[in-house]
C-alpha atoms as a PDB file:
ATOM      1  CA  UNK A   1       0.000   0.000   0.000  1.00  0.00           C
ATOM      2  CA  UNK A   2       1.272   3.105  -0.775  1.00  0.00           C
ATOM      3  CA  UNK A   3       1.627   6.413   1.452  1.00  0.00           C
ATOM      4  CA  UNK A   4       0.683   9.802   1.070  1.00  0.00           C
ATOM      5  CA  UNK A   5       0.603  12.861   2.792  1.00  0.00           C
ATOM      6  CA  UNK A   6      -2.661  14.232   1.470  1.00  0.00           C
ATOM      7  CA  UNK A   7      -5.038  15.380   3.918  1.00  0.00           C
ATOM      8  CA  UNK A   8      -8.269  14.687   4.102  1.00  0.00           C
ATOM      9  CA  UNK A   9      -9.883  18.406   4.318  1.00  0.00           C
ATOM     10  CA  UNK A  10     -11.275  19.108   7.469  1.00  0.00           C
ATOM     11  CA  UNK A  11     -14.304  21.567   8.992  1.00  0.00           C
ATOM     12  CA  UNK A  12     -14.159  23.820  11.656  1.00  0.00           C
ATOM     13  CA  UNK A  13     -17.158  25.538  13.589  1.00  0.00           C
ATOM     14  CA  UNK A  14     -16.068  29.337  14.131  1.00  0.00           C
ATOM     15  CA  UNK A  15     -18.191  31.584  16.124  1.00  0.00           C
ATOM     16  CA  UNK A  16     -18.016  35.214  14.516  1.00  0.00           C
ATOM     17  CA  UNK A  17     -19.672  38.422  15.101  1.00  0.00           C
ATOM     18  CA  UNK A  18     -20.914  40.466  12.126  1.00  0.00           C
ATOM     19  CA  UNK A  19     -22.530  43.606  11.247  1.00  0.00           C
ATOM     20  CA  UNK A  20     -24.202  43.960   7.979  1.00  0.00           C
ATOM     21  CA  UNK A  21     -23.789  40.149   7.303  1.00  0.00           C
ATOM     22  CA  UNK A  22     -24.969  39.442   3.224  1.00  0.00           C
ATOM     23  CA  UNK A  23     -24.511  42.669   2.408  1.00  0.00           C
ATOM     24  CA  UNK A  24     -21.012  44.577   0.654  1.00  0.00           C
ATOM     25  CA  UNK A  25     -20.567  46.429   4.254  1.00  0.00           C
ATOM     26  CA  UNK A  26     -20.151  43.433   5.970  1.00  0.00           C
ATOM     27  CA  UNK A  27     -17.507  43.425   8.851  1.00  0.00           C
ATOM     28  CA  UNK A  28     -16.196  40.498  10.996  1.00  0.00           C
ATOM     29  CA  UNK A  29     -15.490  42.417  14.378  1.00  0.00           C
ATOM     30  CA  UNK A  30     -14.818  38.376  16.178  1.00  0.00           C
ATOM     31  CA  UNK A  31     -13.854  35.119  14.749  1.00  0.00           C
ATOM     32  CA  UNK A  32     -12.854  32.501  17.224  1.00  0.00           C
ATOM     33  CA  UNK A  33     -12.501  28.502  16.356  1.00  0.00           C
ATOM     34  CA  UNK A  34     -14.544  26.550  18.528  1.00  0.00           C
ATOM     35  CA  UNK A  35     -12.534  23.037  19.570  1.00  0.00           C
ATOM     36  CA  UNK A  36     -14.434  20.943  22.706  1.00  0.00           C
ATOM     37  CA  UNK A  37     -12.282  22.201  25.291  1.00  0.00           C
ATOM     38  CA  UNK A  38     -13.275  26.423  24.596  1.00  0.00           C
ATOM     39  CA  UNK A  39     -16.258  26.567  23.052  1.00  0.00           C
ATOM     40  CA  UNK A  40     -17.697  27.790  26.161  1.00  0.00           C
ATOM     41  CA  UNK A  41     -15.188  30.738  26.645  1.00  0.00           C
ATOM     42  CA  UNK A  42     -15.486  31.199  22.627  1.00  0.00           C
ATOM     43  CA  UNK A  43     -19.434  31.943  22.944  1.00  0.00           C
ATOM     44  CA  UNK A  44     -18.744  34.108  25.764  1.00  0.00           C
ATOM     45  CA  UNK A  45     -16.033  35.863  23.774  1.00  0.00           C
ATOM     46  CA  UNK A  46     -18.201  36.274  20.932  1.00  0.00           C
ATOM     47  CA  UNK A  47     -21.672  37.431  22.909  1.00  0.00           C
ATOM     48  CA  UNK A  48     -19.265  40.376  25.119  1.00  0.00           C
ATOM     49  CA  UNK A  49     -17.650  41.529  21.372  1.00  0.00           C
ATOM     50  CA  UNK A  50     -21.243  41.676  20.292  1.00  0.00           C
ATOM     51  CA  UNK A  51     -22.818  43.655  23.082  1.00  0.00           C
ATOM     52  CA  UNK A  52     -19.638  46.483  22.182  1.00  0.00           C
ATOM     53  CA  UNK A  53     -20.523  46.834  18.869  1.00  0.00           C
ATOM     54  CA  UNK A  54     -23.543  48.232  17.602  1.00  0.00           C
ATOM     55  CA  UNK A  55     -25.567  46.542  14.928  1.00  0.00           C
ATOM     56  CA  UNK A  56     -23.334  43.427  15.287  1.00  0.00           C
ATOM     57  CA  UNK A  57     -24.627  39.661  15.855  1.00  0.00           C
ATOM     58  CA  UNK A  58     -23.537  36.699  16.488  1.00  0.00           C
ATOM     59  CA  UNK A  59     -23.129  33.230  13.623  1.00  0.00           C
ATOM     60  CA  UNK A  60     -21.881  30.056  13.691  1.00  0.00           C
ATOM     61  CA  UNK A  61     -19.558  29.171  10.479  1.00  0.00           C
ATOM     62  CA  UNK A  62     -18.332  26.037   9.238  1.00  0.00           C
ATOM     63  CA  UNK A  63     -15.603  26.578   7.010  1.00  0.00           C
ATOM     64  CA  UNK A  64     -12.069  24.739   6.241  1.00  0.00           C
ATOM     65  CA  UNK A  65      -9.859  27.306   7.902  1.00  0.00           C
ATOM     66  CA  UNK A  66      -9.620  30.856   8.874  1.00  0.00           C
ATOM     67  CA  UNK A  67      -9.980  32.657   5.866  1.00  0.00           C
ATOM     68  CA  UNK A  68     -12.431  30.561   4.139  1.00  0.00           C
ATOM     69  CA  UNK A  69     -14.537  31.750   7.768  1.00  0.00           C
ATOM     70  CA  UNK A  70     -13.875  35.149   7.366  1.00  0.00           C
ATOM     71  CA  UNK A  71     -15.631  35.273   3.826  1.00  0.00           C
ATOM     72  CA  UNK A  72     -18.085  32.874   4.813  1.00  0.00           C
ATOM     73  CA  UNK A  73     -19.157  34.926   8.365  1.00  0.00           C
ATOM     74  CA  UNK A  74     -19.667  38.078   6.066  1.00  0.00           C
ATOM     75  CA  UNK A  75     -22.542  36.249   4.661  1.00  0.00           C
ATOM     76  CA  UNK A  76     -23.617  35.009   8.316  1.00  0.00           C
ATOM     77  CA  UNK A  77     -24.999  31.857   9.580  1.00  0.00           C
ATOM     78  CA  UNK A  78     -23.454  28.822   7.702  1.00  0.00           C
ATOM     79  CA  UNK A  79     -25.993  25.975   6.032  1.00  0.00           C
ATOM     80  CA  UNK A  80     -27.827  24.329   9.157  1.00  0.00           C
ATOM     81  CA  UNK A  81     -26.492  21.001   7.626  1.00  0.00           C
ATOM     82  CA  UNK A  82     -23.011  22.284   7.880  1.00  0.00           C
ATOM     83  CA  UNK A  83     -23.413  23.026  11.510  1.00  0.00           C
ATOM     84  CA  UNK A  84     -25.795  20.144  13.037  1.00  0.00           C
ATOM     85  CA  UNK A  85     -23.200  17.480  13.079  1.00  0.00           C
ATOM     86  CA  UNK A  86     -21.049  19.740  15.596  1.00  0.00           C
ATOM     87  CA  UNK A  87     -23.585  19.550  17.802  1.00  0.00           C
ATOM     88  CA  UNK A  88     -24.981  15.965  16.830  1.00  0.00           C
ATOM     89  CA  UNK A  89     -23.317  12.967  19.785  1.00  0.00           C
ATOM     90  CA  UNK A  90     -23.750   9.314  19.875  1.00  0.00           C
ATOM     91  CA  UNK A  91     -26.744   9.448  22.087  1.00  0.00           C
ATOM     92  CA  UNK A  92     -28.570  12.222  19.765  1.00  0.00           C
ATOM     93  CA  UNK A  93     -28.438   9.974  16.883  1.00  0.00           C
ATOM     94  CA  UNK A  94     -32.135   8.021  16.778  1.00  0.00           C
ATOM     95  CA  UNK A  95     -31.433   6.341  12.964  1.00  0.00           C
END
């Protein structure tokens, strides 16, 4: 068998706060990966960065890595099946 070094690509969850989301004057003020051990501290993060800027709000992107989030939190919340299987655990699958 041979071996490579290709990667199989990988999603993140980012939690970003926006103003203007979909529109040209969209501005990421927050973008902070998520990972189990700080997504707590990451929400937090987001929701204080959001209550000191006017007009902002708060999304959850899925994207491959930081700069695919950035241009994909200026258009604001990511598909919900993108996101559900971050939240989705053994014991919330009924199949």
């Amino acid at each position: 068998m041979a071996v490579t070094l290709d990667k199989t690509p990988q999603l993140h969850l980012f939690i970003a706060v926006v103003t203007d989301a979909g529109t040209d004057r969209a501005a990421v003020h927050h973008l902070g990966l998520t990972d189990a051990f700080a997504y707590d501290d990451q929400v937090n993060r987001a929701w204080d960065v959001k209550h000191a800027v006017p007009g902002s709000a708060v999304h959850l992107v899925v994207a491959k890595d930081r700069s695919a989030g950035f241009r994909e939190a200026r258009n604001g919340d990511s598909a919900d099946a993108l996101i559900n299987p971050f939240f989705m655990t053994d014991s919330a699958v009924t199949a």
